[in-house]
Protein backbone atom coordinates (compact mmCIF):
# COMPACT_ATOMS: atom_id res chain seq x y z
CA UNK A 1 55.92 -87.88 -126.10
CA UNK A 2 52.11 -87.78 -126.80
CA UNK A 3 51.76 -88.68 -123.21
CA UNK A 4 53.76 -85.65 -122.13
CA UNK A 5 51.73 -83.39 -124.80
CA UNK A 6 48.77 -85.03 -123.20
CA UNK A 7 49.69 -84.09 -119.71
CA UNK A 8 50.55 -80.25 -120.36
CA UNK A 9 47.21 -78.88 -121.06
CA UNK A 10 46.23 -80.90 -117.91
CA UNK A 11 49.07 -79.14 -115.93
CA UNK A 12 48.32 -76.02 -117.98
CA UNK A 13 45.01 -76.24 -116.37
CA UNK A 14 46.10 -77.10 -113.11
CA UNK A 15 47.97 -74.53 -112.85
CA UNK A 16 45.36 -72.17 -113.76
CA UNK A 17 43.25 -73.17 -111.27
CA UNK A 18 45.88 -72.72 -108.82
CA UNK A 19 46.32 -69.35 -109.82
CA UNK A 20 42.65 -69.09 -109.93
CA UNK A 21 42.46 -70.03 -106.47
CA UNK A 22 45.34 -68.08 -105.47
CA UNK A 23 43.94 -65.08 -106.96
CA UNK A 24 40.78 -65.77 -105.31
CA UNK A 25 42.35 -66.43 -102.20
CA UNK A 26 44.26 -63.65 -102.02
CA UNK A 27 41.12 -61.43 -103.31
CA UNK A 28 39.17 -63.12 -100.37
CA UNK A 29 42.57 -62.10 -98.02
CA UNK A 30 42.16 -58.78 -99.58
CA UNK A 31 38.36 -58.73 -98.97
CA UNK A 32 39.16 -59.33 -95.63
CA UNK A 33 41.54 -57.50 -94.99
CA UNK A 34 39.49 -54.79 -96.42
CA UNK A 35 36.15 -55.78 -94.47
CA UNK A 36 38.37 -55.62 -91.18
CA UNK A 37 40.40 -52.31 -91.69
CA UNK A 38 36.37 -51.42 -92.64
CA UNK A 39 35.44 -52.36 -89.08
CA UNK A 40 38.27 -51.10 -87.31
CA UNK A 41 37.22 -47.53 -88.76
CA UNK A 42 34.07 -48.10 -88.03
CA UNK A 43 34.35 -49.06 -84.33
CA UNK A 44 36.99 -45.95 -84.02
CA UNK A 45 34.25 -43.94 -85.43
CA UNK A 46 31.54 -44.91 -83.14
CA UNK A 47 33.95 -44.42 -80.00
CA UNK A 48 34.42 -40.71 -81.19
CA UNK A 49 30.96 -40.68 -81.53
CA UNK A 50 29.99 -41.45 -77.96
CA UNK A 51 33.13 -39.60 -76.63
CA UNK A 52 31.91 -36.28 -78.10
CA UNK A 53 28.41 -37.12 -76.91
CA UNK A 54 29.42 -37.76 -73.48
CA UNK A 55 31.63 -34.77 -73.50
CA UNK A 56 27.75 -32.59 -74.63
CA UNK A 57 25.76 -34.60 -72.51
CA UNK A 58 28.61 -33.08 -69.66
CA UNK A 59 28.76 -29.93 -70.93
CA UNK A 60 24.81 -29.30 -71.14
CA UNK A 61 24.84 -30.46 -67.62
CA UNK A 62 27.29 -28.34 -66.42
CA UNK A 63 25.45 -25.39 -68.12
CA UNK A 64 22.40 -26.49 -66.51
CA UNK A 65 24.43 -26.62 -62.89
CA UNK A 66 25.91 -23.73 -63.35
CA UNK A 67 22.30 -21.81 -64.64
CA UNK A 68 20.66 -23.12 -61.54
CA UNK A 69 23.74 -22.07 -59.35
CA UNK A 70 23.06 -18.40 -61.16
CA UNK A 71 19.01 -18.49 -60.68
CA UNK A 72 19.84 -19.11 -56.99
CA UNK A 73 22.36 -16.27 -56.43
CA UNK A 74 20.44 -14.22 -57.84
CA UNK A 75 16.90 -15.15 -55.94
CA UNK A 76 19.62 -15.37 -52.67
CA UNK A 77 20.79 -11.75 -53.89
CA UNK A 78 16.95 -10.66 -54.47
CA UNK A 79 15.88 -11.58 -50.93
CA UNK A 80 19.28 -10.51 -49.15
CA UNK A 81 18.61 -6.83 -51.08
CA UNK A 82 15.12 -6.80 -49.90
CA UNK A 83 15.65 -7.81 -46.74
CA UNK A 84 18.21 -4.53 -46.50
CA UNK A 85 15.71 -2.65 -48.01
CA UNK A 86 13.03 -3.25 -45.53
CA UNK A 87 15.50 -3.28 -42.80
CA UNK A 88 17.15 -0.07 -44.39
CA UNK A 89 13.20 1.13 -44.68
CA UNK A 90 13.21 -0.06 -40.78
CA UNK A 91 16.03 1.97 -39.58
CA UNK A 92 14.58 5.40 -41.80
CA UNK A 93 11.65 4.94 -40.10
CA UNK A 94 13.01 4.59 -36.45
CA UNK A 95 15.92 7.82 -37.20
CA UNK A 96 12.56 9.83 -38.35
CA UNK A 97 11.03 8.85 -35.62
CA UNK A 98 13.67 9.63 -33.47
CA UNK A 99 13.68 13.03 -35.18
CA UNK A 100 10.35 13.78 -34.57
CA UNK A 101 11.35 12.85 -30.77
CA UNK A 102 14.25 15.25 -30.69
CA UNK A 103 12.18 17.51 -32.36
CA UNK A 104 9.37 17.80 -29.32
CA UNK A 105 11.97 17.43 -26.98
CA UNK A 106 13.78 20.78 -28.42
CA UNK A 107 10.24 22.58 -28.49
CA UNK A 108 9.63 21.67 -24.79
CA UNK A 109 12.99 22.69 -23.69
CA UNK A 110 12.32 25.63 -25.76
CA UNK A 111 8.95 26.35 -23.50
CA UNK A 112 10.45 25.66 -20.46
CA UNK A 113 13.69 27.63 -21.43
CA UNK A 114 11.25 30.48 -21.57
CA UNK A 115 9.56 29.84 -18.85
CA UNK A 116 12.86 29.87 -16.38
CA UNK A 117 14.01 33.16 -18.44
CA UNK A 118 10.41 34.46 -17.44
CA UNK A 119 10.92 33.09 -13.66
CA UNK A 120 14.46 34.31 -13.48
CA UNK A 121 13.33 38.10 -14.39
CA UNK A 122 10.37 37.63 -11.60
CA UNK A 123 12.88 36.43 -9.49
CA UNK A 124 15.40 39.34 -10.90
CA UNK A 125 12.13 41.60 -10.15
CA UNK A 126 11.27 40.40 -6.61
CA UNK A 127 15.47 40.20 -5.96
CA UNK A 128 15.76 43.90 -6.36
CA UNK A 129 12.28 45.07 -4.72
CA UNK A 130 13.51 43.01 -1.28
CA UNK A 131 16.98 45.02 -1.65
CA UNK A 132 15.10 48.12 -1.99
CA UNK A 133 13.07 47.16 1.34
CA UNK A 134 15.61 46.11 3.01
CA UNK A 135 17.83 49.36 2.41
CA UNK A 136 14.81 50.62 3.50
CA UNK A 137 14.74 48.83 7.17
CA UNK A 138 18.04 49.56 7.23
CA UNK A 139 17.79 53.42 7.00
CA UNK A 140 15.05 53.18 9.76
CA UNK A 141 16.98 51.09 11.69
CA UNK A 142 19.26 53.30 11.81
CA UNK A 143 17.34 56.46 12.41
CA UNK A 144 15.53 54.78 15.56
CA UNK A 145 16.54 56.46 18.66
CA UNK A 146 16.31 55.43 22.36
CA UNK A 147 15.27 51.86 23.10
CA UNK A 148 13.34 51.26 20.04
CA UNK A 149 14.94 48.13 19.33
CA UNK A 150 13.50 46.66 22.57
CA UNK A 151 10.24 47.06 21.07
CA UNK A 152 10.03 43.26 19.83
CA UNK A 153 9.98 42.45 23.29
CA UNK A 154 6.07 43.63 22.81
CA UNK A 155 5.87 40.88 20.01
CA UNK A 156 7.13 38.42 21.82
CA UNK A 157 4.75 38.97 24.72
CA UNK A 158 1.34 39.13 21.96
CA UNK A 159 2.72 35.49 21.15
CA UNK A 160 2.67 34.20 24.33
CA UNK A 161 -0.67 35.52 24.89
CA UNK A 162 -2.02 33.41 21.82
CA UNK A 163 -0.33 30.81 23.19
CA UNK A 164 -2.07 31.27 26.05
CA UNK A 165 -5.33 31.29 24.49
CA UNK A 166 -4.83 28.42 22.28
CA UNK A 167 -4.09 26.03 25.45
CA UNK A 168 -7.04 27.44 27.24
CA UNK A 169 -9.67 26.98 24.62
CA UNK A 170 -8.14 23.82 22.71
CA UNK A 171 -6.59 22.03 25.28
CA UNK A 172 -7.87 23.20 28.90
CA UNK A 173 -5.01 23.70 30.73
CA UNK A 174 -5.41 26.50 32.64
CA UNK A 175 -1.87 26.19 34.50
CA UNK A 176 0.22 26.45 31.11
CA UNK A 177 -1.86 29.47 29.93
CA UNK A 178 -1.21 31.21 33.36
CA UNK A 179 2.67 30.73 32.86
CA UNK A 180 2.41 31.88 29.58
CA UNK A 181 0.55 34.97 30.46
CA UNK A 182 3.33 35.30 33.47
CA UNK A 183 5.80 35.71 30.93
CA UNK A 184 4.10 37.79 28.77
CA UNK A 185 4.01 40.44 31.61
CA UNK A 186 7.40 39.58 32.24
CA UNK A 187 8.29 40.67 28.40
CA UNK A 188 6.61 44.08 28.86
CA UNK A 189 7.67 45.02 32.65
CA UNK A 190 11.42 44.45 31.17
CA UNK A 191 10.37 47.57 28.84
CA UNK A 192 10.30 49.68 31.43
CA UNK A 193 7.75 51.87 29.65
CA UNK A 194 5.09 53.65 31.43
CA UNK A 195 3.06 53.48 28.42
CA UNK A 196 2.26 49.49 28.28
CA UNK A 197 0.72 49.90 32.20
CA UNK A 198 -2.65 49.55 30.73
CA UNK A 199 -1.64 46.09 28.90
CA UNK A 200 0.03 44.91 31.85
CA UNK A 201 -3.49 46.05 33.83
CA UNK A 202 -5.30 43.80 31.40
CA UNK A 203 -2.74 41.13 31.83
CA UNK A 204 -3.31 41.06 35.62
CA UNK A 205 -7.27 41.02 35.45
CA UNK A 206 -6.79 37.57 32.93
CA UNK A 207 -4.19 35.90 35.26
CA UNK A 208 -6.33 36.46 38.77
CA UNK A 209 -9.26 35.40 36.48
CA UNK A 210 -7.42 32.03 35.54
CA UNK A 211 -6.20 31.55 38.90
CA UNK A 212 -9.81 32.09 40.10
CA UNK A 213 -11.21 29.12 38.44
CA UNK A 214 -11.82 25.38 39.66
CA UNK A 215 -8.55 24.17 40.64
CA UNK A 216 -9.25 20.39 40.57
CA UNK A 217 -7.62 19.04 37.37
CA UNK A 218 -10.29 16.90 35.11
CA UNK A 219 -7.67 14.85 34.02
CA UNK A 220 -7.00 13.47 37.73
CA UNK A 221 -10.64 12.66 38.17
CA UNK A 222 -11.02 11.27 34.46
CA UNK A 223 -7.78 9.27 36.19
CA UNK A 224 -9.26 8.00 39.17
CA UNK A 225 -12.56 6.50 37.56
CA UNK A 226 -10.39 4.97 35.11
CA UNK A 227 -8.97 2.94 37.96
CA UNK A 228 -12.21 1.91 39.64
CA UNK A 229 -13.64 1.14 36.20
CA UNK A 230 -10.59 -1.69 36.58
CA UNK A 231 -11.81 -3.04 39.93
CA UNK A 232 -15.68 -3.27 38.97
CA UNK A 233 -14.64 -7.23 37.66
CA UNK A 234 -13.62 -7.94 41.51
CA UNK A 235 -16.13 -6.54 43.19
CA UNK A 236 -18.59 -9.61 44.59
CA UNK A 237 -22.21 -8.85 43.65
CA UNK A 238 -25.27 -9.56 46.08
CA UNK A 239 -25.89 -13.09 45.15
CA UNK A 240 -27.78 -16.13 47.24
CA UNK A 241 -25.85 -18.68 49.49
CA UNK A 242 -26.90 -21.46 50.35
CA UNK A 243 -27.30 -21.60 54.35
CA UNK A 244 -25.94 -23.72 56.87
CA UNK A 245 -28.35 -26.88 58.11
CA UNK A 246 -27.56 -27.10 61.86
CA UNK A 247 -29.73 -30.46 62.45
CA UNK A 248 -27.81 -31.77 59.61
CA UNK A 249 -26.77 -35.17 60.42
CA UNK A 250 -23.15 -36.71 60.41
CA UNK A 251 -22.51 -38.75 57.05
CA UNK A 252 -18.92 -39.49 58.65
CA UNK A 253 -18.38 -43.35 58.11
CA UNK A 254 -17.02 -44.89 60.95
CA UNK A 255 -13.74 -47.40 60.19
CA UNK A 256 -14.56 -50.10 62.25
CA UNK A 257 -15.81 -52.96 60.57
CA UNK A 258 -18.80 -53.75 63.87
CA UNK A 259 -20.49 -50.11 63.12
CA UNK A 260 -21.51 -51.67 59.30
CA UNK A 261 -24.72 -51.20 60.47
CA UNK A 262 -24.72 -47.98 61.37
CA UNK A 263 -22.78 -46.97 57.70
CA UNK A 264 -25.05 -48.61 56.06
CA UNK A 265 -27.67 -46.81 57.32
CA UNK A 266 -25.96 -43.39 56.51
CA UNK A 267 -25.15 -44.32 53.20
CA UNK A 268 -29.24 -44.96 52.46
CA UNK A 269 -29.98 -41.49 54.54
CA UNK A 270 -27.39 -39.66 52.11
CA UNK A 271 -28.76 -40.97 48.56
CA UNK A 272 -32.09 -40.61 49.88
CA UNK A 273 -31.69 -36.76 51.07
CA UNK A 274 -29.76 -36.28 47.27
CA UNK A 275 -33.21 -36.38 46.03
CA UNK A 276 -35.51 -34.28 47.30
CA UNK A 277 -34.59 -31.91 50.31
CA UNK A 278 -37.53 -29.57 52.24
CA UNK A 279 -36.32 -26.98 54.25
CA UNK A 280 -37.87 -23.63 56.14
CA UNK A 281 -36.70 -20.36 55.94
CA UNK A 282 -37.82 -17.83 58.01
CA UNK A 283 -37.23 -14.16 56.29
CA UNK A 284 -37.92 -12.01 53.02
CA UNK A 285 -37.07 -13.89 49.58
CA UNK A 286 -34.48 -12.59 47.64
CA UNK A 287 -34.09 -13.74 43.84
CA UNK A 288 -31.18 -15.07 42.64
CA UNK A 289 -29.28 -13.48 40.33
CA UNK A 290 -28.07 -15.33 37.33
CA UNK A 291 -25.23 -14.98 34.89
CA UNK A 292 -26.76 -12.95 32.47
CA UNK A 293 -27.86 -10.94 35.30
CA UNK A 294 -24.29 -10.67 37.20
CA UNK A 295 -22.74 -9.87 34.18
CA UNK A 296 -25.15 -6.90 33.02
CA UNK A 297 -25.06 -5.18 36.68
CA UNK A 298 -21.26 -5.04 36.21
CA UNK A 299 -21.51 -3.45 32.51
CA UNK A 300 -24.15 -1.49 33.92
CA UNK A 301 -22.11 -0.16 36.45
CA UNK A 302 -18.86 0.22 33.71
CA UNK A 303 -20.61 2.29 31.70
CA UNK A 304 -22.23 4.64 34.22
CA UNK A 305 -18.26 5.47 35.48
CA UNK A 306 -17.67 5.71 31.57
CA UNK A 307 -20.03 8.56 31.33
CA UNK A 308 -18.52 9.95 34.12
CA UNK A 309 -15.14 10.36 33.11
CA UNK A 310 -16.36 11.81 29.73
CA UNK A 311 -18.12 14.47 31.70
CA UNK A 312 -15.24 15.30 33.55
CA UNK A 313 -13.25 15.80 30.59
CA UNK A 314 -15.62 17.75 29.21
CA UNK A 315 -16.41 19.78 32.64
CA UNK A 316 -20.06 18.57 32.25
CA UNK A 317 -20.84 19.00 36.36
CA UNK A 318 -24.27 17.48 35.78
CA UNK A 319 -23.87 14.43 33.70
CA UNK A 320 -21.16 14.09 36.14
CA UNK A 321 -22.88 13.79 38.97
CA UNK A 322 -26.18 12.08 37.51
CA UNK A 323 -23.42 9.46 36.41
CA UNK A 324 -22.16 8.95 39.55
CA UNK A 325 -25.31 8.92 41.51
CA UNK A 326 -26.52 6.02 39.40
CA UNK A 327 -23.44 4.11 39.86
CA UNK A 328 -23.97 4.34 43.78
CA UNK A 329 -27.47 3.17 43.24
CA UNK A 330 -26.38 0.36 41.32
CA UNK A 331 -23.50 -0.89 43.80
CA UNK A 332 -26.32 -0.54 46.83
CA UNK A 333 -28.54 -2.78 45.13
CA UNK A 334 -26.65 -5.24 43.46
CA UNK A 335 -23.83 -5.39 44.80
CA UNK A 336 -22.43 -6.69 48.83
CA UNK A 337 -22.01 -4.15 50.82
CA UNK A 338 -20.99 -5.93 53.73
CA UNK A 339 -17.21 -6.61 52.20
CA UNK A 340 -14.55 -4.74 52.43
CA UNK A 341 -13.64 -3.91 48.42
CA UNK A 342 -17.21 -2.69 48.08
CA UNK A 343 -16.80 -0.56 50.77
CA UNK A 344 -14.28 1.23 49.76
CA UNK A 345 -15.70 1.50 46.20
CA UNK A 346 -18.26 3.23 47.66
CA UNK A 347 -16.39 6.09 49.36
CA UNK A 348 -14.10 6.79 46.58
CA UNK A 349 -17.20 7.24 44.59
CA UNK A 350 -19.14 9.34 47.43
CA UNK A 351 -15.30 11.38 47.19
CA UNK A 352 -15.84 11.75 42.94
CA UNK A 353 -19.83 13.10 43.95
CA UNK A 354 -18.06 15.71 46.17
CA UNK A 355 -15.95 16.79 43.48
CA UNK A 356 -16.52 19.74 41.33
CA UNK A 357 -15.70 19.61 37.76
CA UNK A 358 -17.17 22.54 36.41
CA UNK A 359 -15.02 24.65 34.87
CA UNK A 360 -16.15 28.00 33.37
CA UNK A 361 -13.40 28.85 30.98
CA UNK A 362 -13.78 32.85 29.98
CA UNK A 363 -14.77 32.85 25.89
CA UNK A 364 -11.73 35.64 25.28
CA UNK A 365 -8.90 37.51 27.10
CA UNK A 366 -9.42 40.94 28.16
CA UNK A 367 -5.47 41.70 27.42
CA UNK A 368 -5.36 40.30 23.87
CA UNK A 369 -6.81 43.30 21.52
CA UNK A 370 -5.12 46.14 23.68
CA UNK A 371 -1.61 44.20 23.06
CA UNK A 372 -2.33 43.91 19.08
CA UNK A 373 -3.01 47.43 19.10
CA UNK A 374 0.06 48.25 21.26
CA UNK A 375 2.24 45.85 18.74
CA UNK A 376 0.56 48.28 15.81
CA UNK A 377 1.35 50.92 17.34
CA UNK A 378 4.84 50.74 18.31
CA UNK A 379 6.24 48.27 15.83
CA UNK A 380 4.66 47.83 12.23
CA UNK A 381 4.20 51.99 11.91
CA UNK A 382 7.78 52.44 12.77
CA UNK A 383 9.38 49.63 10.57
CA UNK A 384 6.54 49.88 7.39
CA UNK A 385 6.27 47.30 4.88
CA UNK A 386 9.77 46.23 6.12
CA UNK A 387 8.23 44.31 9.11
CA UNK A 388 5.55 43.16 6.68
CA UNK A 389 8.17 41.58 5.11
CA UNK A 390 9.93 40.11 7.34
C-alpha cells in the first residue's frame, strides 16, 4: 500500500509532464501553425505587391507609348499643316499671279480692241469715200458720149512704149522694143482719131530710127568667141621638132647568128651616139618654147577673146577690135600656122575684126512725152480722181 502511495506522486508527476509536454507540443503545433498561416499571408501579400507593381510599371508605360504616339501626331499634324500652308501660300501666289496675267492680257485686248474700233471707222471712212468716187465714175461713165470708152486703148499703147524703152535701155534688144512700138501704133490707128496723127508721127520717126541701127546682134558675136575661146586648148602652138638625120645609120640587128660581128658593132655605134651627138643646121634659130611658156600664150590668147566678148556685149567697137587685133598677133607668132585648125581660127577671127558692134542706142524716144500728154488729155481730165483711183 505504501508502495502504491509511493508510486502516485511519481505517476502524478508523470503525468504532468506529459501534459506539460503535450501542452507544449501542441503550443509549438500552434506556434507553427501560426508561424505558417503567418507566411502564407505574407507570401500572398508580396504577390499582390508585385502584381499591382507590374500592373503601374504597365500602365506608366503605356502612358508613356501613348504620350509619344500623341507628340508625334501632333509634330506629323504640325508639318502636314505647314506643308498646306506653304503649298496653300504656293497656289495664292501662282492664282495672283495668274491674275495679274489676265489682268495685262484684258488691258492689251482692251488697246487693241480700240485700235480695230479706230481701224474699222478708217476703214468705215475710206469704205464710203470709194462709194462716193465710184458713184462718181459711174455718173461720168455714163454721161460719156461717142467712143470715149475706146480711149484706154491710148493707155494701153503709153505702156507698150515704156516697155519699149525699158528693153532698149536695160536690156538692148532693139527687135522687142520695135514690136512693142508696132503695137503701140497699132493701139492708136484702131482709134480712128485724126487727133493722135501727131503721136503716131512720133511713133514712126522712133521705129525707122530703131530699125536704122546696127543690125548684127552682140549676143551672136559674144556667142561665137565663146566657141573659139573652147578650141584655143587644141590649137598646136609653134614649137621646135627635132629634124630628120638622113646619113643616119641603120641600128637594125640582123637575125642571123654569122652577122654577130656586124651587131656588135651597131650596138657600140648606138650607146656611143646616146652620149654626145653634133649636128649642123643650116637656118635662123628659133627658141624653144617651154611649158610655162605654151601654157601662158594660150591664156594669153583666152583672155584677149575674153575682152572681146565683153566689148561686144557692151557695144564697145574699139576694145573690140584692139582685142581682136592682139589675138591675131598672138596666134601669128606663137602659134602654127601651117595646120589646118589654126587656119581656120584665123579667119573666123579676121570675120569677128570685120564685124561692127557699135551700137548707138538713142538716150530717149521722141513719141513718149507727146503720148503722156495725149493720155492726160483724153483720159485722167475726163474720168477725175476716179481714174486716180483706180
Amino acid at each position: 500500500m505504501a508502495n502504491n502511495n509511493e508510486n502516485s506522486p511519481q505517476k502524478e508527476e508523470l503525468v504532468k509532464v506529459d501534459a506539460e509536454k503535450e501542452v507544449i507540443e501542441s503550443s509549438a503545433t500552434q506556434s507553427e501553425s501560426t508561424e505558417s498561416g503567418a507566411k502564407q499571408k505574407k507570401s500572398s501579400g508580396n504577390g499582390l505587391l508585385w502584381f499591382v507593381v507590374i500592373i503601374l510599371f504597365l500602365a506608366v508605360l503605356g502612358m508613356a507609348g501613348a504620350g509619344y504616339w500623341y507628340y508625334m501626331q501632333q509634330q506629323s499634324a504640325s508639318a502636314d499643316s505647314a506643308n498646306a500652308q506653304q503649298s496653300n501660300t504656293a497656289k495664292l501666289n501662282s492664282i495672283e499671279r495668274e491674275r495679274a496675267d489676265i489682268l495685262a492680257s484684258l488691258e492689251a485686248m482692251s488697246r487693241t480692241n480700240k485700235a480695230l474700233q479706230s481701224t474699222v471707222s478708217e476703214l468705215k471712212t475710206q469704205n464710203e469715200k470709194l462709194s462716193l468716187q465710184a458713184e462718181s465714175t459711174l455718173q461720168q461713165l455714163n454721161n460719156m458720149e461717142g467712143r470715149r470708152p475706146a480711149d484706154w486703148l491710148i493707155a494701153e499703147a503709153d505702156y507698150l512704149v515704156r516697155m519699149a524703152g525699158r528693153k532698149l535701155w536695160l536690156e538692148n534688144d532693139v527687135r522687142t522694143a520695135i514690136l512693142l512700138l508696132v503695137n503701140a501704133d497699132k493701139r492708136l490707128k484702131s482709134l480712128a482719131d485724126p487727133s493722135v496723127l501727131p503721136v503716131r508721127a512720133t511713133l514712126a520717126e522712133d521705129i525707122q530710127t530703131l530699125q536704122q541701127l546696127n543690125p548684127v546682134s552682140q549676143s551672136s558675136v559674144a556667142l561665137a568667141l565663146t566657141g573659139m575661146i573652147a578650141q584655143i586648148d587644141r590649137l598646136p602652138l609653134d614649137t621646135f621638132e627635132k629634124p630628120e638625120d638622113a646619113n643616119a645609120e641603120d641600128t637594125t640587128l640582123s637575125e642571123s647568128a654569122d652577122d654577130w660581128q656586124e651587131n656588135l658593132a651597131k650596138v657600140w655605134r648606138s650607146l656611143v651616139n646616146d652620149f654626145l651627138t653634133v649636128k649642123t643646121i643650116e637656118g635662123p634659130v628659133e627658141p624653144v618654147l617651154s611649158l610655162e611658156a605654151q601654157f601662158l600664150a594660150k591664156e594669153q590668147l583666152r583672155l584677149q577673146l575674153m575682152h572681146a566678148q565683153t566689148a561686144a556685149l557692151q557695144g564697145d567697137a574699139g576694145l573690140y577690135s584692139q582685142s581682136l587685133q592682139y589675138a591675131q598677133t598672138l596666134i601669128i607668132e606663137k602659134f602654127d600656122t601651117e595646120k589646118s585648125q589654126v587656119t581656120g581660127f584665123v579667119d573666123a577671127l579676121q570675120n569677128l575684126i570685120a564685124t561692127d558692134v557699135s551700137r548707138p542706142i538713142p538716150t530717149e524716144l521722141a513719141s513718149q512725152k507727146p503720148l503722156e500728154r495725149l493720155l492726160d488729155s483724153r483720159v485722167k481730165q475726163v474720168f477725175g480722181q476716179g481714174a486716180s483711183a483706180l
